[in-house]
Structures are given as C-alpha cells and as structure tokens.
C-alpha atoms as a PDB file:
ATOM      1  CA  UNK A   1     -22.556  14.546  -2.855  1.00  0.00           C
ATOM      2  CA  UNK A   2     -22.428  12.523   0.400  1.00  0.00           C
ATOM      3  CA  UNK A   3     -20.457   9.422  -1.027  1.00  0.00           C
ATOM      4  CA  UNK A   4     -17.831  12.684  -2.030  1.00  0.00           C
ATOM      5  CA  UNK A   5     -17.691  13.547   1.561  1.00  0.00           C
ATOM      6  CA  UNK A   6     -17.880  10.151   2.670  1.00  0.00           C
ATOM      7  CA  UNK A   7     -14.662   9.924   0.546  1.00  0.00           C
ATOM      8  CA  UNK A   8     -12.984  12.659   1.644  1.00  0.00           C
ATOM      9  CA  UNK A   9     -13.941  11.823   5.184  1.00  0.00           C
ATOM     10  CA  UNK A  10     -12.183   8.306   5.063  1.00  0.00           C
ATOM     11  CA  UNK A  11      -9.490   9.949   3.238  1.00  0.00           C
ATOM     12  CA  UNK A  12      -8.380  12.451   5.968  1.00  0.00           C
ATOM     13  CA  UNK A  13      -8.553   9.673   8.574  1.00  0.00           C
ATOM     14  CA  UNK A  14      -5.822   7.178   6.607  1.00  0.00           C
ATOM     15  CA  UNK A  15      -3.816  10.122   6.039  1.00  0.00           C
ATOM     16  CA  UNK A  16      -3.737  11.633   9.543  1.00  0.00           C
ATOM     17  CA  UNK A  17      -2.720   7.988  11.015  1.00  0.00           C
ATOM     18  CA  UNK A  18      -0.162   7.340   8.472  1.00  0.00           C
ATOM     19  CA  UNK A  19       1.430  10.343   8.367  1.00  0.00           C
ATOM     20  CA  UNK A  20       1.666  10.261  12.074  1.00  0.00           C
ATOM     21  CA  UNK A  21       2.643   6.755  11.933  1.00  0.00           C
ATOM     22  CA  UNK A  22       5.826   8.112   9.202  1.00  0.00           C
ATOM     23  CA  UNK A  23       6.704  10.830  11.132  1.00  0.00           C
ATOM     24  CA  UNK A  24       7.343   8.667  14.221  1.00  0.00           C
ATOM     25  CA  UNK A  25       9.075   6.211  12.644  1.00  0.00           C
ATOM     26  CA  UNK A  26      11.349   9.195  11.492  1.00  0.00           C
ATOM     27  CA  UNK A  27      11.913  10.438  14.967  1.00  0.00           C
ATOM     28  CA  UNK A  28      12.660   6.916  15.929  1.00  0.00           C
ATOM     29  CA  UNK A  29      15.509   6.891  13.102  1.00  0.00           C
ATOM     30  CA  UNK A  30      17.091   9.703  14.543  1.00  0.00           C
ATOM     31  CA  UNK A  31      17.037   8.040  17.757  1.00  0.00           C
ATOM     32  CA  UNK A  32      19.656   5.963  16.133  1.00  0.00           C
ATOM     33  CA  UNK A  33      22.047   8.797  16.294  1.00  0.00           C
ATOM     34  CA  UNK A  34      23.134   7.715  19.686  1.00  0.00           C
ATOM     35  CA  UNK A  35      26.603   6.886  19.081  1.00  0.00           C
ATOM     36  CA  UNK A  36      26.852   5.605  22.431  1.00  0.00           C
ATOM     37  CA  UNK A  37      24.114   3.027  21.755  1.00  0.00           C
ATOM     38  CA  UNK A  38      25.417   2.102  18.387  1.00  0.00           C
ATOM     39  CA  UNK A  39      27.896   2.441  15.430  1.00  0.00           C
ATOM     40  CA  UNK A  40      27.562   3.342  12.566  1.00  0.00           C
ATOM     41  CA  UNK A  41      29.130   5.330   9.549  1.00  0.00           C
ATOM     42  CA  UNK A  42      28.458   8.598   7.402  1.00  0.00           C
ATOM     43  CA  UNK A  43      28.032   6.096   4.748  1.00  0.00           C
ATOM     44  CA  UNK A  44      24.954   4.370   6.605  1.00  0.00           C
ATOM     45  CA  UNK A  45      23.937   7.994   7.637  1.00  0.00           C
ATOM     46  CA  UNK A  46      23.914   8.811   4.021  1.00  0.00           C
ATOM     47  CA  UNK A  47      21.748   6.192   2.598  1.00  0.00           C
ATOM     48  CA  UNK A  48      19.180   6.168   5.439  1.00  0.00           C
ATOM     49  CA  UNK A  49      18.709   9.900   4.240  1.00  0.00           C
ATOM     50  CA  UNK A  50      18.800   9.055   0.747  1.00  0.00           C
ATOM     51  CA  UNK A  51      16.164   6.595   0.983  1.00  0.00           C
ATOM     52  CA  UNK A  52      13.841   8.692   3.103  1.00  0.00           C
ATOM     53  CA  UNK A  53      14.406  11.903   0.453  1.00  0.00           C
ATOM     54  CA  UNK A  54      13.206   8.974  -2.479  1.00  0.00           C
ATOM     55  CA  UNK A  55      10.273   7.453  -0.540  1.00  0.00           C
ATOM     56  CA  UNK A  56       9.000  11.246   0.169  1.00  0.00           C
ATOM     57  CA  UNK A  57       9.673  12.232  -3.853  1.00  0.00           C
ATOM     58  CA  UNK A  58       7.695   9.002  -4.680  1.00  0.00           C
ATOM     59  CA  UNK A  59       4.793  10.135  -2.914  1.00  0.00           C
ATOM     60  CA  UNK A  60       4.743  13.588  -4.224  1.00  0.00           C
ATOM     61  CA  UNK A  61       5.065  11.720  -7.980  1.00  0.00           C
ATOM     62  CA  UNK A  62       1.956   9.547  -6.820  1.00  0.00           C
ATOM     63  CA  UNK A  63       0.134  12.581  -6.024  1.00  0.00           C
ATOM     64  CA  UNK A  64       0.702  14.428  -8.753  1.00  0.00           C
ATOM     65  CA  UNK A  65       0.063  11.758 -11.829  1.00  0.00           C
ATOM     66  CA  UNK A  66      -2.018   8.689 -12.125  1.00  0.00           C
ATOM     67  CA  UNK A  67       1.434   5.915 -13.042  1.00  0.00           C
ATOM     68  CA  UNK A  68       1.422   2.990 -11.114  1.00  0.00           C
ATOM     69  CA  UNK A  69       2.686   2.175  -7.333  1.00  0.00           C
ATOM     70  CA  UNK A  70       6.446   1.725  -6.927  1.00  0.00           C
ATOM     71  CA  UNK A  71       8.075   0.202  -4.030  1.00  0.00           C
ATOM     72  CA  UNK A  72      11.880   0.167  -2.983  1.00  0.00           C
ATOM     73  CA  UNK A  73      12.962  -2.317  -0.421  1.00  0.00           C
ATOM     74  CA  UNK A  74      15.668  -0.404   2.013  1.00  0.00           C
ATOM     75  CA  UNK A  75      18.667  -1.927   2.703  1.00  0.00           C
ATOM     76  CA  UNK A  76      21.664  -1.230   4.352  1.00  0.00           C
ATOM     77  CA  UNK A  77      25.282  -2.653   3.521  1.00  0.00           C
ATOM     78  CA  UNK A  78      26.585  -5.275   5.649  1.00  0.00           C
END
C-alpha cells in the first residue's frame, strides 16, 4: 500500500507544478493581446487557440486510454 501512496504522492506534486506552469504560460499568451505592443491578425489569434483547444483534447485522450504519446510542434505562419 505505501509504494500506492508513494505514487500518488509524486503524482499530485508533477501535476500541481505543471499545471501551474500551463496555466501561466496561458496567461502569458494573452498578454500578447496588447495590440499596442504587437501585431498580429485574427488568423494568428485563431491558430494560437486552435492549438491550445488540441494540446488540452490530447491530454484528456491520454487520460482516458493507454495509446501512445503524441506531440505537435506549434507554429505560426510567417
């Protein structure tokens, strides 16, 4: 039972720091919406979102079967 809790402990701590670490990263995204600061288009806005919807529907896959990791690079259009 202890190496179950010991599991579950180390679990809870990676998942408290990266999902804190993901959620700022978010916030700093939307920092980007300074249009004073920078340009950009609804096209840009639209694929930022779009990748962030995928990346949060991959983990929810991950959590919920046992497939294999999959990993999308992000990229914007130049």
């Amino acid at each position: 039972m202890a190496k179950k809790e010991e599991k579950r402990e180390k679990f809870v701590r990676l998942a408290e720091g990266r999902t804190q670490s993901a959620l700022d990263a978010i916030r700093k995204i939307g920092n980007l919406s300074n249009s004073r600061a920078y340009d950009y288009t609804e096209a840009d806005i639209k694929t930022i979102v779009k990748a962030l919807r995928e990346a949060v529907a991959d983990v929810e896959r991950k959590f919920s079967s046992t497939t294999g990791e999959t990993f999308n690079k992000f990229k914007l259009k130049r």
